[in-house]
N, C-alpha and C. Protein backbone atom coordinates (compact mmCIF):
# COMPACT_ATOMS: atom_id res chain seq x y z
N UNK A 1 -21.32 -15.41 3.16
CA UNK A 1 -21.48 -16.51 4.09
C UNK A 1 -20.27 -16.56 5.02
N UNK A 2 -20.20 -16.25 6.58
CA UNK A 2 -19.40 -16.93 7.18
C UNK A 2 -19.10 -17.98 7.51
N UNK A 3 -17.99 -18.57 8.22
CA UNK A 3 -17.64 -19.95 8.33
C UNK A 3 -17.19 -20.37 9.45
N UNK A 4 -17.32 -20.54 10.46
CA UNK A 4 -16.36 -20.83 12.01
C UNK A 4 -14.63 -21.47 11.62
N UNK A 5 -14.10 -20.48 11.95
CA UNK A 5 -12.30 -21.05 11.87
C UNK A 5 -11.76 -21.68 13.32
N UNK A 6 -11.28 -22.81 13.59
CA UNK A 6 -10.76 -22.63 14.89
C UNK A 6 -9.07 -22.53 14.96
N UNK A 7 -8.60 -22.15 15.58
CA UNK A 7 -7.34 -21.41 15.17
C UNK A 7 -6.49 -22.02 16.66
N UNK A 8 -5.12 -22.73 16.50
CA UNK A 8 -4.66 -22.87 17.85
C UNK A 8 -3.47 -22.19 17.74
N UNK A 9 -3.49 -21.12 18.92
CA UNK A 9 -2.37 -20.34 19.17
C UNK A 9 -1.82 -20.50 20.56
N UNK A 10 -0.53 -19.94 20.67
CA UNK A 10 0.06 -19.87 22.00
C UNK A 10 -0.92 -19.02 23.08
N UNK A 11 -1.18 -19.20 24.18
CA UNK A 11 -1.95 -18.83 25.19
C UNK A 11 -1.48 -17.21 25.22
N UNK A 12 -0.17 -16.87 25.37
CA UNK A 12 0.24 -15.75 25.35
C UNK A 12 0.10 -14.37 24.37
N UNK A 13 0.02 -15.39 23.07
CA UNK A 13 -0.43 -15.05 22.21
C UNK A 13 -1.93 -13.77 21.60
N UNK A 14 -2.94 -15.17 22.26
CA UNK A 14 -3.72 -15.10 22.01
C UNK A 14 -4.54 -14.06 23.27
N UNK A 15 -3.81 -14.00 24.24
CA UNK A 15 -4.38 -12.80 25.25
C UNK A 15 -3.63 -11.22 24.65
N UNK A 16 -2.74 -10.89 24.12
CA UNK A 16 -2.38 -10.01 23.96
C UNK A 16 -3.06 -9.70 22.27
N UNK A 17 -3.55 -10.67 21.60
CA UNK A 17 -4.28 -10.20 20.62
C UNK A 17 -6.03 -9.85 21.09
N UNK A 18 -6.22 -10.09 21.75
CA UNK A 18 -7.57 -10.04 22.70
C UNK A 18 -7.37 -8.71 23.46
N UNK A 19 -6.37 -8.29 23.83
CA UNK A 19 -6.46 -6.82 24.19
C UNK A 19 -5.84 -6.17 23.05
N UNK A 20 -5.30 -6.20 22.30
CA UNK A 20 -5.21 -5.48 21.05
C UNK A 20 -6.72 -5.11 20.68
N UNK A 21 -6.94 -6.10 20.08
CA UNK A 21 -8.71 -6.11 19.41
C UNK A 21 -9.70 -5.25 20.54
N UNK A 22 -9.87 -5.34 22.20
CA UNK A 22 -10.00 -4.07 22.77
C UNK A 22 -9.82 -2.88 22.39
N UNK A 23 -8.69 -2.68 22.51
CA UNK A 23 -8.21 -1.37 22.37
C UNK A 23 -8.41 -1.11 20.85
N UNK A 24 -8.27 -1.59 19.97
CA UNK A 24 -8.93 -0.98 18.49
C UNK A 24 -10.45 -1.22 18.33
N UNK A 25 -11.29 -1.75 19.72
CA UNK A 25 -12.90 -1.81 19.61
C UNK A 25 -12.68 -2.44 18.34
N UNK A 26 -12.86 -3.74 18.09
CA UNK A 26 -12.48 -4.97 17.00
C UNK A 26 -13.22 -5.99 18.11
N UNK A 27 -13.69 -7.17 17.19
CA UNK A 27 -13.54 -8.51 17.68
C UNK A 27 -12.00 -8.98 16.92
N UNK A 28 -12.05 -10.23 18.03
CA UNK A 28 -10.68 -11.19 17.68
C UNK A 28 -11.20 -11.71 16.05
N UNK A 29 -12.13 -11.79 15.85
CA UNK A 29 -12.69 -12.16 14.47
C UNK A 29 -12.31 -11.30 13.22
N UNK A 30 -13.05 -10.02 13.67
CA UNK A 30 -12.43 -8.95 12.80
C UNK A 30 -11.27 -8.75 12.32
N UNK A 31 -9.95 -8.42 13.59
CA UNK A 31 -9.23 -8.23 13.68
C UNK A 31 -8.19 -9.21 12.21
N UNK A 32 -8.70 -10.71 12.77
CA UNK A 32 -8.04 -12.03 11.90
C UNK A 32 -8.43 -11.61 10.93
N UNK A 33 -10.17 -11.45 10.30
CA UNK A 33 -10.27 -10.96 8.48
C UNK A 33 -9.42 -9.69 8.28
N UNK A 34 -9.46 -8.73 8.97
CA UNK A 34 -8.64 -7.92 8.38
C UNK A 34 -7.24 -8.12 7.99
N UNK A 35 -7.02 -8.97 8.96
CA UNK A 35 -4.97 -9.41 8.29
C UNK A 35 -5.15 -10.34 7.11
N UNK A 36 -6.57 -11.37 7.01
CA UNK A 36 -6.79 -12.15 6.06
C UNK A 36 -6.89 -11.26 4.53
N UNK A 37 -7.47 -10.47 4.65
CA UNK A 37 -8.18 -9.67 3.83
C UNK A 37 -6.62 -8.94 3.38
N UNK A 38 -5.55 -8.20 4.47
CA UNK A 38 -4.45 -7.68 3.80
C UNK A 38 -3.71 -8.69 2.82
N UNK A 39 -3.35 -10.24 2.84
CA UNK A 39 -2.95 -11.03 2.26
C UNK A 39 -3.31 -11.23 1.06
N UNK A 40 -4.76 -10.84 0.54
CA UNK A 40 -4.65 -11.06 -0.63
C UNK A 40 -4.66 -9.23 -1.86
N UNK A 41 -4.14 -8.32 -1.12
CA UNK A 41 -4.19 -7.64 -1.18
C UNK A 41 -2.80 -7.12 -1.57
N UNK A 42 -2.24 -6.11 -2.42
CA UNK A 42 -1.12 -5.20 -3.06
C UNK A 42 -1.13 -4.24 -1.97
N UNK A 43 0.52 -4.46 -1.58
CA UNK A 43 0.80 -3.11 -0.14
C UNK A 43 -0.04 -1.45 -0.36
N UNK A 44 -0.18 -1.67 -2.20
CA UNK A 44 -0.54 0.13 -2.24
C UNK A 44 -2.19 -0.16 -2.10
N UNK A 45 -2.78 -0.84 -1.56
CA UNK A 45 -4.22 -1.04 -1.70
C UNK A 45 -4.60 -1.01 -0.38
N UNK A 46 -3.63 -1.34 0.49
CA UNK A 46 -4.28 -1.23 1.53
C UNK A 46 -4.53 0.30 2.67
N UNK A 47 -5.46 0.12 3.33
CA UNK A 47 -6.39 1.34 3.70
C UNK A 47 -5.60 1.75 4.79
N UNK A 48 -5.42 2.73 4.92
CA UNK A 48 -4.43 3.85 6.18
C UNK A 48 -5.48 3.70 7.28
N UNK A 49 -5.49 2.79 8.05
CA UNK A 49 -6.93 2.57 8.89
C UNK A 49 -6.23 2.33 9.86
N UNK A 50 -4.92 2.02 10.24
CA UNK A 50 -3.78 1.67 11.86
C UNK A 50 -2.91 2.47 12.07
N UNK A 51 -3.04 3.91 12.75
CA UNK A 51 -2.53 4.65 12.76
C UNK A 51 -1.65 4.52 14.43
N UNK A 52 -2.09 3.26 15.03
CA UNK A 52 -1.69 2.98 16.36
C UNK A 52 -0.61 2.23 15.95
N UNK A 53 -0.64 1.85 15.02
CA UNK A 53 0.78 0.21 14.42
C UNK A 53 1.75 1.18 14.05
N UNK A 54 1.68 2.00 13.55
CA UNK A 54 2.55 3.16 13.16
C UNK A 54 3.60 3.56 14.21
N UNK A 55 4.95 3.55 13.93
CA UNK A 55 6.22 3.80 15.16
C UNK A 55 6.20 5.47 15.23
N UNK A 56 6.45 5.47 16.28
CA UNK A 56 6.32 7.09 16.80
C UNK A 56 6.81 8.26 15.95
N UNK A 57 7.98 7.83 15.22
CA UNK A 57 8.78 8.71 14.54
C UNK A 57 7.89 9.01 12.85
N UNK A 58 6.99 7.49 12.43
CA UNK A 58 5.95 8.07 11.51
C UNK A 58 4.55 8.93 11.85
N UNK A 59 4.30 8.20 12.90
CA UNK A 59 2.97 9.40 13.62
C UNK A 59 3.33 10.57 13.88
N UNK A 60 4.61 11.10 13.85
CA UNK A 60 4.79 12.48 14.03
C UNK A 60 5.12 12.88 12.68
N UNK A 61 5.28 12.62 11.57
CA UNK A 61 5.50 13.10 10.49
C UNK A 61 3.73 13.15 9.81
N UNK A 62 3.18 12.46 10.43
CA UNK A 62 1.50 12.29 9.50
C UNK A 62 1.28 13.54 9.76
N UNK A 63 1.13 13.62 8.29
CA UNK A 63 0.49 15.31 7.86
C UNK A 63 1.40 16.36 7.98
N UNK A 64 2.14 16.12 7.98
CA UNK A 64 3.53 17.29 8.01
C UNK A 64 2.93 17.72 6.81
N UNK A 65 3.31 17.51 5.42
CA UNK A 65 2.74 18.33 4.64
C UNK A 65 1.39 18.64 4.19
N UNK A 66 0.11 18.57 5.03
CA UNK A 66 -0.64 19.07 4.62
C UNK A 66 -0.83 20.28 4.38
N UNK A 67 -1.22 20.85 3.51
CA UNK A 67 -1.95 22.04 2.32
C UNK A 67 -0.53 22.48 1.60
N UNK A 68 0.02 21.96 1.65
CA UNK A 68 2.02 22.36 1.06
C UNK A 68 1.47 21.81 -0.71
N UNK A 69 1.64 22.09 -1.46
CA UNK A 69 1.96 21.54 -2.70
C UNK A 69 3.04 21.06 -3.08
N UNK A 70 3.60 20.07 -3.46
CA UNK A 70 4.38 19.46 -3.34
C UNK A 70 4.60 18.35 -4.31
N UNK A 71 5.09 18.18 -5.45
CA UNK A 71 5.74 17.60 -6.43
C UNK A 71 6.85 16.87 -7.37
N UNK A 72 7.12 15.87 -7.85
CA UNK A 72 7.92 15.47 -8.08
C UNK A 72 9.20 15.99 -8.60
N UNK A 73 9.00 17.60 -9.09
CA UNK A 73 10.29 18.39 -9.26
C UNK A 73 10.72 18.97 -8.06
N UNK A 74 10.12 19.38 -7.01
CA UNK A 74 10.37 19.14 -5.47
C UNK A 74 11.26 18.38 -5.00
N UNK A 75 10.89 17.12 -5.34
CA UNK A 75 11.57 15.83 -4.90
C UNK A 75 12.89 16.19 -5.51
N UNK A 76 12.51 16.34 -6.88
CA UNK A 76 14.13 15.94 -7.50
C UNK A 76 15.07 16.85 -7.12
N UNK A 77 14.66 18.27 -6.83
CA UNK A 77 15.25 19.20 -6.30
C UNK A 77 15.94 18.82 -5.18
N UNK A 78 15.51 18.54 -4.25
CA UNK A 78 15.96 18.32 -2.95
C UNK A 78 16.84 17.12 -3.09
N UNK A 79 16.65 15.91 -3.95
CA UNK A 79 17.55 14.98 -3.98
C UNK A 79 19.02 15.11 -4.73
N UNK A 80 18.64 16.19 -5.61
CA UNK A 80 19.87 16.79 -5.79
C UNK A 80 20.82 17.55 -5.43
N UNK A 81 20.16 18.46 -4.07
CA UNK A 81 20.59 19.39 -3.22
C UNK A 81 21.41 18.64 -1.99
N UNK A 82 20.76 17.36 -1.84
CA UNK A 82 21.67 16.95 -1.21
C UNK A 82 22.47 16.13 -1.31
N UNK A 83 22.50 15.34 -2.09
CA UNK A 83 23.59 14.58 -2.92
C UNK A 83 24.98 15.29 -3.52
N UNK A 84 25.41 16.59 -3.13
CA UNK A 84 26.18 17.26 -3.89
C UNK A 84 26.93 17.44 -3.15
């Protein structure tokens, strides 16, 4: 069942979330359940679905290691390699 929310935001606000929701092809509706929906939600649960919110320096690392195998004695390796 939905429910009508009315929501009062700053004017400024609320136009730059209105072209956000554009540009991710979203309603302003959507957009709000989905941040609603992250709140009741554990950071590791949530879905890799905003790859635009992402700062430049992580969008260029996405997928760096794909098909690499790569493991936690890896890790420890390297954290010891450079710690020394």
């Amino acid at each position: 069942m939905q429910t009508k929310l009315t929501l009062r935001l700053d004017d400024r606000l609320i136009r730059r979330a209105k072209a956000y929701a554009q540009r991710s092809g979203k309603s302003l509706s959507e957009l709000v359940a989905d941040l609603l929906a992250r709140l009741q939600s554990p950071l590791t649960d949530l879905p890799d679905t905003a790859p635009a919110t992402r700062s430049p320096s992580v969008r260029a690392l996405a997928g760096a290691l794909a098909g690499h195998e790569v493991d936690l004695e890896d890790y420890q390796r390297h954290r010891t390699q450079k710690h020394r």
